[in-house]
C-alpha atoms as a PDB file:
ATOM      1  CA  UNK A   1      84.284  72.832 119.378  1.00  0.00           C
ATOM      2  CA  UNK A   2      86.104  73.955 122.653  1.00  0.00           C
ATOM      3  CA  UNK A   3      87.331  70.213 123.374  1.00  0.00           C
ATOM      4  CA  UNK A   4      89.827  69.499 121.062  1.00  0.00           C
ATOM      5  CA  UNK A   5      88.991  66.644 118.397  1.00  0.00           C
ATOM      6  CA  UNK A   6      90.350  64.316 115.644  1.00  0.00           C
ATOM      7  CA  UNK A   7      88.209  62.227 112.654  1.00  0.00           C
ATOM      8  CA  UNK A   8      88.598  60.076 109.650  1.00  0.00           C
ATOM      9  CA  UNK A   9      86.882  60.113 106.669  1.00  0.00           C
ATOM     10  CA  UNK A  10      85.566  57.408 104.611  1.00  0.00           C
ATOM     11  CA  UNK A  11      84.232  57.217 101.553  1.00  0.00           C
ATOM     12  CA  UNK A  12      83.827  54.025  99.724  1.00  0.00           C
ATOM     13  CA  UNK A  13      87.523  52.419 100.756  1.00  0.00           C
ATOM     14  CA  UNK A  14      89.189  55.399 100.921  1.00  0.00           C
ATOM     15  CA  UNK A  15      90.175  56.562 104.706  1.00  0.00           C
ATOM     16  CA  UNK A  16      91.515  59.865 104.817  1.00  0.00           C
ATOM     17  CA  UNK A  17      92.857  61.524 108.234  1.00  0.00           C
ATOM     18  CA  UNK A  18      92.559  62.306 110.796  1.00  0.00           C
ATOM     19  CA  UNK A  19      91.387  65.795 110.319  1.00  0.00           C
ATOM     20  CA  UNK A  20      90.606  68.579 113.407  1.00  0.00           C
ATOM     21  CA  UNK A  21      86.902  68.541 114.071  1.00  0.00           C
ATOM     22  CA  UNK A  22      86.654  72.822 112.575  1.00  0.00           C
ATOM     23  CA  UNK A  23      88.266  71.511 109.676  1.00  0.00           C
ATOM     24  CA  UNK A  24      86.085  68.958 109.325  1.00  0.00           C
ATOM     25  CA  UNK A  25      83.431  71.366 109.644  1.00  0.00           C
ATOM     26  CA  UNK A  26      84.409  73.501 107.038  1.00  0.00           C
ATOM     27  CA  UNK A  27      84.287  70.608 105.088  1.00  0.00           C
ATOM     28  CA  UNK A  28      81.029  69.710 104.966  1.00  0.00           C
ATOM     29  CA  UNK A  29      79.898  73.064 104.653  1.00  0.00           C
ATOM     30  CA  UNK A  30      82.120  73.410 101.807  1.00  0.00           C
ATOM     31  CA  UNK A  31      80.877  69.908  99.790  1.00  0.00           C
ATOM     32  CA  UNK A  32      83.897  68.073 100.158  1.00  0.00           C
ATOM     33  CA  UNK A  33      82.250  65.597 102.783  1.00  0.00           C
ATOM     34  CA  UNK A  34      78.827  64.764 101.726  1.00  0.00           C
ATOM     35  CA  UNK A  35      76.415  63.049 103.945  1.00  0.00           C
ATOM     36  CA  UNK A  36      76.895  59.637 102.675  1.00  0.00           C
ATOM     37  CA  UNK A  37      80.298  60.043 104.063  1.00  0.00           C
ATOM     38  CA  UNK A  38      81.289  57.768 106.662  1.00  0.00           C
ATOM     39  CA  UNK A  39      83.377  59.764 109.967  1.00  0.00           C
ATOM     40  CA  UNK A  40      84.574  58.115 112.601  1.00  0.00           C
ATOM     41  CA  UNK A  41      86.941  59.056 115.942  1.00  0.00           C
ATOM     42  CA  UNK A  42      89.096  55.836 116.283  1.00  0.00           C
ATOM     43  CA  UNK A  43      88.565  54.089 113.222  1.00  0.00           C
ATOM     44  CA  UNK A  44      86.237  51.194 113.808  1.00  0.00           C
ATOM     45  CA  UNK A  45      83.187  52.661 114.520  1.00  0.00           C
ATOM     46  CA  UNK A  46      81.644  54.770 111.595  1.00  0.00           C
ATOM     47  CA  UNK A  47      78.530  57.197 111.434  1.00  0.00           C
ATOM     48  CA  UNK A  48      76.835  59.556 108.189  1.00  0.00           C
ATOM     49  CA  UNK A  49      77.804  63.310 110.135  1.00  0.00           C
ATOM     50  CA  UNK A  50      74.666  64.151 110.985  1.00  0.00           C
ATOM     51  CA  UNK A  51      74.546  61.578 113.428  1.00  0.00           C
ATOM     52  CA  UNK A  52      77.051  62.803 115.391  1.00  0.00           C
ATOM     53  CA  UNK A  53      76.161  65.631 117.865  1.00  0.00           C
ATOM     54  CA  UNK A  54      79.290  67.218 118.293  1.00  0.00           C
ATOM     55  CA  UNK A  55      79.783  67.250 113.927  1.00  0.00           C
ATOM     56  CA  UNK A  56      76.414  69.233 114.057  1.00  0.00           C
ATOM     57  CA  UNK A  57      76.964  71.163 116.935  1.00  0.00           C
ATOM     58  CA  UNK A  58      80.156  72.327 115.127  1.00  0.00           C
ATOM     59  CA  UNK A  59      78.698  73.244 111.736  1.00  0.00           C
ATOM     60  CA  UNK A  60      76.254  74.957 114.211  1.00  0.00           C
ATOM     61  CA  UNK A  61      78.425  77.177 115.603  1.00  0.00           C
ATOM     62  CA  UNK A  62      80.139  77.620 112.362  1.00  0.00           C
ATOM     63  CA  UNK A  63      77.214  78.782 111.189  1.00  0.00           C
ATOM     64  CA  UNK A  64      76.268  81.028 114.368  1.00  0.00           C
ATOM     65  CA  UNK A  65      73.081  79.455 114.391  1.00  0.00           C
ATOM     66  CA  UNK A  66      70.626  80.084 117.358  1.00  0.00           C
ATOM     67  CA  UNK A  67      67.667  77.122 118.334  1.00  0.00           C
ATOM     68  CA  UNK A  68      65.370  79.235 116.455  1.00  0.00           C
ATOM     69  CA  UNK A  69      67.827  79.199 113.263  1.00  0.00           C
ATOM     70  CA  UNK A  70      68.090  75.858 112.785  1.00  0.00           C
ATOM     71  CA  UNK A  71      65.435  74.638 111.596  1.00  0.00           C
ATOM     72  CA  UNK A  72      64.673  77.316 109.429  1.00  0.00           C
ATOM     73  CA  UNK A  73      66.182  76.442 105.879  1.00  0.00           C
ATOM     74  CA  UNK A  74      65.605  80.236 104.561  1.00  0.00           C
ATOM     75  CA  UNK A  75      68.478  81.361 107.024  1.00  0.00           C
ATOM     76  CA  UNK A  76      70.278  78.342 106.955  1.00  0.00           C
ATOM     77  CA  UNK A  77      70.605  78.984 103.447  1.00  0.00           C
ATOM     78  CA  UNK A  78      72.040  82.487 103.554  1.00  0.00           C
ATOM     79  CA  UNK A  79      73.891  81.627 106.331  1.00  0.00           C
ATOM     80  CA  UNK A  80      75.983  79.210 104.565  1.00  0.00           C
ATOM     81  CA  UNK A  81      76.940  81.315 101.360  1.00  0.00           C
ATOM     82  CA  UNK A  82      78.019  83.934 103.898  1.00  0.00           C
ATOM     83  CA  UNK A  83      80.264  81.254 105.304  1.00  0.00           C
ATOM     84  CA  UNK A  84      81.094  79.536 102.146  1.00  0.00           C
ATOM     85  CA  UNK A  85      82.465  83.598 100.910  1.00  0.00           C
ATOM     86  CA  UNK A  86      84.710  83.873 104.229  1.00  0.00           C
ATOM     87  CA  UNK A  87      85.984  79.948 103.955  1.00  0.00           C
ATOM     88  CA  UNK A  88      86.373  80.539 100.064  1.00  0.00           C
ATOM     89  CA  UNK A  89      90.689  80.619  99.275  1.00  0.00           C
ATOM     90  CA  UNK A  90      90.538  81.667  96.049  1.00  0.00           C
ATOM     91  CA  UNK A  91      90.932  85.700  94.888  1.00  0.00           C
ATOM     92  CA  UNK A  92      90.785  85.505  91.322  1.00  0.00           C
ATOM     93  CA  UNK A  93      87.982  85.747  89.463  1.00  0.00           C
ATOM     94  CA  UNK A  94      86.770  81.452  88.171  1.00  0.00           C
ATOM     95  CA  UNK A  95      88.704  80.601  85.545  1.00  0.00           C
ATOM     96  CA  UNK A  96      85.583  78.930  83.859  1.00  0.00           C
ATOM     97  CA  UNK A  97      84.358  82.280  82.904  1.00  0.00           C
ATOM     98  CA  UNK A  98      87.451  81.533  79.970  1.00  0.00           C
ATOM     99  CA  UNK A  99      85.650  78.414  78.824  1.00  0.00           C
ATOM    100  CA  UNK A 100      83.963  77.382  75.444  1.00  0.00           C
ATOM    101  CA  UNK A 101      80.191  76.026  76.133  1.00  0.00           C
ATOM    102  CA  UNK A 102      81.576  72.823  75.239  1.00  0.00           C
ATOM    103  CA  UNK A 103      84.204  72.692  78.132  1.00  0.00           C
ATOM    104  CA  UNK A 104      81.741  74.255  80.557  1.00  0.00           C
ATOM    105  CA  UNK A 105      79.373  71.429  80.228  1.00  0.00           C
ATOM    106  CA  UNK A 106      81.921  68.820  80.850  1.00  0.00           C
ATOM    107  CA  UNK A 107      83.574  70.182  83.532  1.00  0.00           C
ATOM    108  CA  UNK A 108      79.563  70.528  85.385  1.00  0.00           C
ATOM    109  CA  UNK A 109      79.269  67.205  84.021  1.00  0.00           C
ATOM    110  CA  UNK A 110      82.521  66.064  86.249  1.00  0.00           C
ATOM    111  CA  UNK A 111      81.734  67.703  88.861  1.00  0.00           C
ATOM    112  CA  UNK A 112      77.757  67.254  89.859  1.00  0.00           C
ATOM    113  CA  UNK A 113      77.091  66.739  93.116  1.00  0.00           C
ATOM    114  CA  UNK A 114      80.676  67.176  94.758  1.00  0.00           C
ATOM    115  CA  UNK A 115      81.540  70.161  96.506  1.00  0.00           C
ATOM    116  CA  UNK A 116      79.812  73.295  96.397  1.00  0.00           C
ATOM    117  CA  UNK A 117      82.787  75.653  96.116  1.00  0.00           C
ATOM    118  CA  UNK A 118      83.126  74.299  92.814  1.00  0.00           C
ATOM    119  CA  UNK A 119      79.569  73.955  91.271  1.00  0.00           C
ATOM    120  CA  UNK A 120      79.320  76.971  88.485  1.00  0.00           C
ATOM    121  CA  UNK A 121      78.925  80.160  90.693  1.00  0.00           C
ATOM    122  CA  UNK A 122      75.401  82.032  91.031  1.00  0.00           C
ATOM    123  CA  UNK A 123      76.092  86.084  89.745  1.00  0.00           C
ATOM    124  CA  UNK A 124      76.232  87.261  93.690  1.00  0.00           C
ATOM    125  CA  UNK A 125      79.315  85.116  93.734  1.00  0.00           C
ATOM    126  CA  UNK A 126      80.632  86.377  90.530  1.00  0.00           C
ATOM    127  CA  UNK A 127      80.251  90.211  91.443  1.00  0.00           C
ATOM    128  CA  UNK A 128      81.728  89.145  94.736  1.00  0.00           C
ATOM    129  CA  UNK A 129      84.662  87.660  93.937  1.00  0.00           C
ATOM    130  CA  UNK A 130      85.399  89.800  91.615  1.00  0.00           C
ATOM    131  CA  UNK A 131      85.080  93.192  93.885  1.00  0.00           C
ATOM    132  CA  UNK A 132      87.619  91.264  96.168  1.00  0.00           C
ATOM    133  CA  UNK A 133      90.376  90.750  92.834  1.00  0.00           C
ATOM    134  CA  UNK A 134      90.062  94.277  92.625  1.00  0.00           C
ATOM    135  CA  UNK A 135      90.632  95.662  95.632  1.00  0.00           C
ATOM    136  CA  UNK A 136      93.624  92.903  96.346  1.00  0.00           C
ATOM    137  CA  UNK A 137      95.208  94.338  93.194  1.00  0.00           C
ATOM    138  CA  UNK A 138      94.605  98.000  93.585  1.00  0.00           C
ATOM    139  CA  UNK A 139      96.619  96.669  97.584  1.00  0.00           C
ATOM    140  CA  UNK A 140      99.446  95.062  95.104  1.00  0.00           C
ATOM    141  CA  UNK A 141      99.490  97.679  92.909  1.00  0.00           C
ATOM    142  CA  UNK A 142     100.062 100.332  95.879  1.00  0.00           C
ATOM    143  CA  UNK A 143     101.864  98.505  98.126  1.00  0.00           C
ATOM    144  CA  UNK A 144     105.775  99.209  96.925  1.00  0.00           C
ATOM    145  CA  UNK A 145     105.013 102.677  96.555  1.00  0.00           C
ATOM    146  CA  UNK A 146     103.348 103.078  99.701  1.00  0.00           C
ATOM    147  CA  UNK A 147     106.596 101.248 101.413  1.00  0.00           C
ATOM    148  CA  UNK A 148     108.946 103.423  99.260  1.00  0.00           C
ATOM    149  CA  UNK A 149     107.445 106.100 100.519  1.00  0.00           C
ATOM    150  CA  UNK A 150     107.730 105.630 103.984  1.00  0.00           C
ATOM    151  CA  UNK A 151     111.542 104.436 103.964  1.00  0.00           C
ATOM    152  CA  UNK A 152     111.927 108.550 102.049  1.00  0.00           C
ATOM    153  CA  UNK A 153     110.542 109.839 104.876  1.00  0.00           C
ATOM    154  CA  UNK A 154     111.759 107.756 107.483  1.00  0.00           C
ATOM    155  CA  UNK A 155     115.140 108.411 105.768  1.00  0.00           C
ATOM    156  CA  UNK A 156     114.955 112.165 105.569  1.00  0.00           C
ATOM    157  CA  UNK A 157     113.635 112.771 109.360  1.00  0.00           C
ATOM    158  CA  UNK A 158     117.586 110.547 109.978  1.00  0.00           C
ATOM    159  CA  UNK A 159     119.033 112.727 107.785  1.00  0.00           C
ATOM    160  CA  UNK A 160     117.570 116.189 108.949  1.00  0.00           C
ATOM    161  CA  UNK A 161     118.576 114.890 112.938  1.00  0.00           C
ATOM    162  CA  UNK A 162     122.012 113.484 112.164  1.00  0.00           C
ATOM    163  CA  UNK A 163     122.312 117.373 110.463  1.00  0.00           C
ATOM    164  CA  UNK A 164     121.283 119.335 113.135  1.00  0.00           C
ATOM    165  CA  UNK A 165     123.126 116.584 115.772  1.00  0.00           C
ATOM    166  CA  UNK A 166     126.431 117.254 113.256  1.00  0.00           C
ATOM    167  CA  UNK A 167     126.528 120.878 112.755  1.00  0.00           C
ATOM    168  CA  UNK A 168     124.716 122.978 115.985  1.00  0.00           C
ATOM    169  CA  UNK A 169     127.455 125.320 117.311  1.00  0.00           C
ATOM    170  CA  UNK A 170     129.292 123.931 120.819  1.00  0.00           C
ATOM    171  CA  UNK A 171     128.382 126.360 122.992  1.00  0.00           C
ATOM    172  CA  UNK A 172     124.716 125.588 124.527  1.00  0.00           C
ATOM    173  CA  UNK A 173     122.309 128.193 124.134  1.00  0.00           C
ATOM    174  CA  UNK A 174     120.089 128.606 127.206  1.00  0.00           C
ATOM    175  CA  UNK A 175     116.489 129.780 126.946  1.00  0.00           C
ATOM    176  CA  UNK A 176     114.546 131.026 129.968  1.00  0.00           C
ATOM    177  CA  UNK A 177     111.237 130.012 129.656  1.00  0.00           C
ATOM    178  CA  UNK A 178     109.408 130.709 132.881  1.00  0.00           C
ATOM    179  CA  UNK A 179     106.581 133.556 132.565  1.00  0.00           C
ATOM    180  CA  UNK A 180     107.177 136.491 133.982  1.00  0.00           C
ATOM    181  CA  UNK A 181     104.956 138.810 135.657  1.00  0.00           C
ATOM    182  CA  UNK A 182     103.470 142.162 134.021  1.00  0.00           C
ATOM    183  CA  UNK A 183     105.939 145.271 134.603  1.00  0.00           C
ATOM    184  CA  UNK A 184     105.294 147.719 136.516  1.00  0.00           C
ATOM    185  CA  UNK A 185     106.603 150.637 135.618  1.00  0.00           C
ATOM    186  CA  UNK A 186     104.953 153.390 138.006  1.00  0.00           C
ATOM    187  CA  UNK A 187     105.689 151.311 140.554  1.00  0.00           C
ATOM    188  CA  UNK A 188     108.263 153.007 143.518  1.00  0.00           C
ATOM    189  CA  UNK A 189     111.515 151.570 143.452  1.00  0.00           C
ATOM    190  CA  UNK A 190     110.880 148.668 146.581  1.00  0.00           C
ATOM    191  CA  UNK A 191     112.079 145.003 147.136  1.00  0.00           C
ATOM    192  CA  UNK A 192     111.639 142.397 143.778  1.00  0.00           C
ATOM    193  CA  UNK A 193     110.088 145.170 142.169  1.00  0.00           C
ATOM    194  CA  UNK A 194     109.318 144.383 138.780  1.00  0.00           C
ATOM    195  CA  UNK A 195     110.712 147.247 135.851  1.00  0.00           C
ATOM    196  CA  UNK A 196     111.321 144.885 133.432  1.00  0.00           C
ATOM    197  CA  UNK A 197     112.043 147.080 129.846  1.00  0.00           C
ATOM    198  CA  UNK A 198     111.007 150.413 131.876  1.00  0.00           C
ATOM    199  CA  UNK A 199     112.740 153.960 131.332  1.00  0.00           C
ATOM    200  CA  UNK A 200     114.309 155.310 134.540  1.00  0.00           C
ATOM    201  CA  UNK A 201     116.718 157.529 132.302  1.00  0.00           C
ATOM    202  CA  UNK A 202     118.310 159.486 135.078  1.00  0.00           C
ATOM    203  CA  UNK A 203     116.359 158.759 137.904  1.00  0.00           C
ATOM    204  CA  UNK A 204     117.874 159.405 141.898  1.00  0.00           C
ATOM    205  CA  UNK A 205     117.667 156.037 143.271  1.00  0.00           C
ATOM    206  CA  UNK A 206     120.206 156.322 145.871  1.00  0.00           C
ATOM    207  CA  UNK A 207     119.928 153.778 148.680  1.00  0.00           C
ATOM    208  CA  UNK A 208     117.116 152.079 146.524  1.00  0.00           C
ATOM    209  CA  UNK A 209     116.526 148.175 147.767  1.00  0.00           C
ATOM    210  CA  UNK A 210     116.205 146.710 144.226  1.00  0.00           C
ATOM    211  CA  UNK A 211     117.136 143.132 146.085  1.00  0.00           C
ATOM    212  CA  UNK A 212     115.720 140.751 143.269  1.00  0.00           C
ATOM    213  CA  UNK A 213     113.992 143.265 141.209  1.00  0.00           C
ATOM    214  CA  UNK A 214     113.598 142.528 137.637  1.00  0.00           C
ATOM    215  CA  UNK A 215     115.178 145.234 135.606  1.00  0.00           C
ATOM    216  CA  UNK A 216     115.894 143.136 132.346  1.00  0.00           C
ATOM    217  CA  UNK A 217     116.249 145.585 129.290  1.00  0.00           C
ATOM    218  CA  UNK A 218     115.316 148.531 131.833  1.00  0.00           C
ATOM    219  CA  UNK A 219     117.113 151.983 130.898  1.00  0.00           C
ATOM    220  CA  UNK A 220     118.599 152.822 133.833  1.00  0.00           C
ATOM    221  CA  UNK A 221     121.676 155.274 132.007  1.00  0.00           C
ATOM    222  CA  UNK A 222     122.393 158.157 134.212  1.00  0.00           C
ATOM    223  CA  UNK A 223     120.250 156.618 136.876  1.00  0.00           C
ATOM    224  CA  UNK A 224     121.896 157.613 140.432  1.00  0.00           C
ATOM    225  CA  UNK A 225     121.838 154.255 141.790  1.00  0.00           C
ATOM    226  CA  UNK A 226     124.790 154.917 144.696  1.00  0.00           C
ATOM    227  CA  UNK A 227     124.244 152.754 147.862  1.00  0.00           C
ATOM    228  CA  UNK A 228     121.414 150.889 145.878  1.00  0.00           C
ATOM    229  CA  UNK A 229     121.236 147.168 147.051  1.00  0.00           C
ATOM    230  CA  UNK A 230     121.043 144.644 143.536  1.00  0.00           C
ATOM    231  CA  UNK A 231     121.952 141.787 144.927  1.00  0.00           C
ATOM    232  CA  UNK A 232     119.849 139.333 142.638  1.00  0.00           C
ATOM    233  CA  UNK A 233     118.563 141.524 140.857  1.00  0.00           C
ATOM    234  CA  UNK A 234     118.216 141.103 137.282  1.00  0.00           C
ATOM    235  CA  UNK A 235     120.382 143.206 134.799  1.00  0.00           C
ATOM    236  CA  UNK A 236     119.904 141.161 131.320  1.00  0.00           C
ATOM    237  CA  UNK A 237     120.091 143.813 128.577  1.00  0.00           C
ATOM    238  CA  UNK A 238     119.761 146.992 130.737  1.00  0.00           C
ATOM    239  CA  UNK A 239     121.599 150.128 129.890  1.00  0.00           C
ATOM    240  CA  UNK A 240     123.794 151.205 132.185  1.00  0.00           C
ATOM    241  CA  UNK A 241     125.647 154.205 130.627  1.00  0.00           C
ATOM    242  CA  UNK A 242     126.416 156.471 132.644  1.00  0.00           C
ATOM    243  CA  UNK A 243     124.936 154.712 135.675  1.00  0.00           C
ATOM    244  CA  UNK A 244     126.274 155.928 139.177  1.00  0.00           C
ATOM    245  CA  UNK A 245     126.778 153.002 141.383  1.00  0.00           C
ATOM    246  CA  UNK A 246     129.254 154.045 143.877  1.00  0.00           C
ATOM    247  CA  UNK A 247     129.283 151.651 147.319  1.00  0.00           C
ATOM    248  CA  UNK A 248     125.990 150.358 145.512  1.00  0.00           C
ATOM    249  CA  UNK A 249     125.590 146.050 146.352  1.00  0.00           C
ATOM    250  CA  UNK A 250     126.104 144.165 143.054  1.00  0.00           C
ATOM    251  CA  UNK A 251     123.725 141.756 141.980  1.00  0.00           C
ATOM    252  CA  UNK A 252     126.546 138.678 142.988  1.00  0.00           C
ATOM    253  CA  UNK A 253     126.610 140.623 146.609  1.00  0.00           C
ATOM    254  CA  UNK A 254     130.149 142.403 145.929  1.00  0.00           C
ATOM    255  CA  UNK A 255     129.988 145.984 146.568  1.00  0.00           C
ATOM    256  CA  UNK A 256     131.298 148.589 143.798  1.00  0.00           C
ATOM    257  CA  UNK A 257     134.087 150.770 144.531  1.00  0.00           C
ATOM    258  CA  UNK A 258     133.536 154.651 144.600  1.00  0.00           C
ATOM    259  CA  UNK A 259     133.439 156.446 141.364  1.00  0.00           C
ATOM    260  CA  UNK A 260     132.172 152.963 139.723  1.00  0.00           C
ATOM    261  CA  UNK A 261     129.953 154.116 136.951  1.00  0.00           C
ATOM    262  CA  UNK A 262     128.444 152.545 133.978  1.00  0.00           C
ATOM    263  CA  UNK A 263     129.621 149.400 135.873  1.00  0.00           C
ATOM    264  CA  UNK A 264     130.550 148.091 138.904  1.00  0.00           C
ATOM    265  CA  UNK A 265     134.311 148.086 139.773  1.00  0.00           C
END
C-alpha cells in the first residue's frame, strides 16, 4: 500500500466512495465489505476484492502475513481478531450485554452475516474490552489530579525563585571554590609556602619571603615579621595582633612604615 490509491464500493445499486485503499482494507477485515461486494478504481470496471492483487496484498500486509501465513487459516484466524482488537473504536463495554433475550435475538437476527465487529462478541472479546474501559477510566479518573498536581509544583518552584530573586541581600557574596593544597605547617618559612590555619604565635620571621604563601586563618600575633616580603600572599582571617611588620612588603606590594604593627601603615 506504498502507492497511493482510491476505490468505490458497490453493493447492489449503491456506490459509495471513493475510499483510500488502507481504509478499504480495514474494511473488509472488519465485515463492512463482504466478498460479494463489487470495488472498482474508476467506476466502470468492477471486481469481488479478492480479485484484485493490490486489495489482497493490502489486507496482507494488514495482517503482517508472510508466504507461509497465508494459506494457513489457523493463523489467519488469530491474526485477524488481533487486528480486528487494534481497528476496534469502541471503549465501552457492548451495550447488548443490557439486553432482554428477546432483544438479543433480534438484533443477531438484523445483523447476520454483516460485519464482524458487530456479530455478538466471543468471551476473549468481552474480558478484553472490558480490561481496556477500565484502565481508560482509572486514566480519566486520574488525569485532573495528576495535572493539578503538577501546575502546584510547577507553581511553587516560581514562587520559591521569584522569593529568593526578591529578597537576597545586594551585596554579592563571593565563594572561593578552588581546592587548596594540604598545609604544611613544619614547613620553613620559603616562597608560596603553604601555612594555611597554622600557629606561628610569636615566631622571628624577619626578612621571611612569604611572596604568595597561603597564610589564611594562620596565627601569626606577635610574629616578628619586619622586612618580610607578602606581596600576594594570603591574609584571609589571620591574626595579626601584635604582629611586627616594620619596612615588611604588603601583600598589594606597598611597604609598611616603621613601627607598623598589628597592621600595615
Amino acid at each position: 500500500m506504498s502507492t497511493y490509491r482510491t476505490w468505490q464500493i458497490k453493493r447492489g445499486e449503491i456506490v459509495k466512495g471513493p475510499f483510500p485503499e488502507h481504509l478499504v482494507c480495514e474494511y473488509i477485515v472488519l465485515g463492512r465489505i463482504r466478498e460479494d461486494d463489487q470495488i472498482s478504481a474508476d467506476g466502470h470496471f468492477w471486481e469481488a476484492y479478492p480479485n484484485i492483487p493490490e486489495i489482497v496484498a493490502g489486507i496482507d500486509q494488514l495482517l503482517c502475513a508472510s508466504d507461509a501465513d497465508k494459506n494457513d487459516p489457523v493463523w489467519r484466524d488469530e491474526r485477524i481478531r488481533a487486528v480486528l482488537r487494534h481497528l476496534d473504536e469502541r471503549k465501552q463495554p457492548d451495550r447488548r450485554e443490557r439486553q432482554n433475550p428477546e432483544q438479543r435475538l433480534q438484533w443477531q437476527a438484523r445483523r447476520q452475516g454483516e460485519e464482524r465487529r458487530k456479530k455478538p462478541e466471543s468471551a476473549e472479546q468481552v474480558s478484553y474490552r472490558r480490561a481496556t474501559h477500565e484502565v481508560d477510566s482509572a486514566l480519566q479518573a486520574s488525569s485532573p489530579r495528576s495535572i493539578l498536581a503538577g501546575l502546584a509544583f510547577i507553581a511553587a518552584i516560581l514562587a520559591l525563585g521569584w522569593g529568593v530573586h526578591h529578597f537576597q541581600g545586594k551585596d554579592t557574596i563571593r565563594v572561593d571554590l578552588r581546592p587548596r593544597a594540604a598545609s604544611d605547617c613544619n614547613a620553613p618559612s620559603a616562597l608560596q609556602v603553604k601555612w594555611q590555619g597554622c600557629d606561628k604565635a610569636g615566631y622571628l620571621l624577619a626578612g621571611a619571603d612569604l611572596r604568595g604563601a597561603d597564610l589564611t586563618g594562620a596565627n601569626l600575633s606577635g610574629a616578628n615579621l619586619s622586612y618580610a616580603s607578602l606581596e600576594g600572599a594570603r591574609l584571609d582571617g589571620a591574626n595579626l595582633q601584635g604582629t611586627i611588620l616594620s619596612g615588611a612588603t604588603w601583600t598589594d606590594g606597598r611597604k609598611c612604615a616603621e613601627g607598623s604593627v598589628g597592621s600595615c601603615r
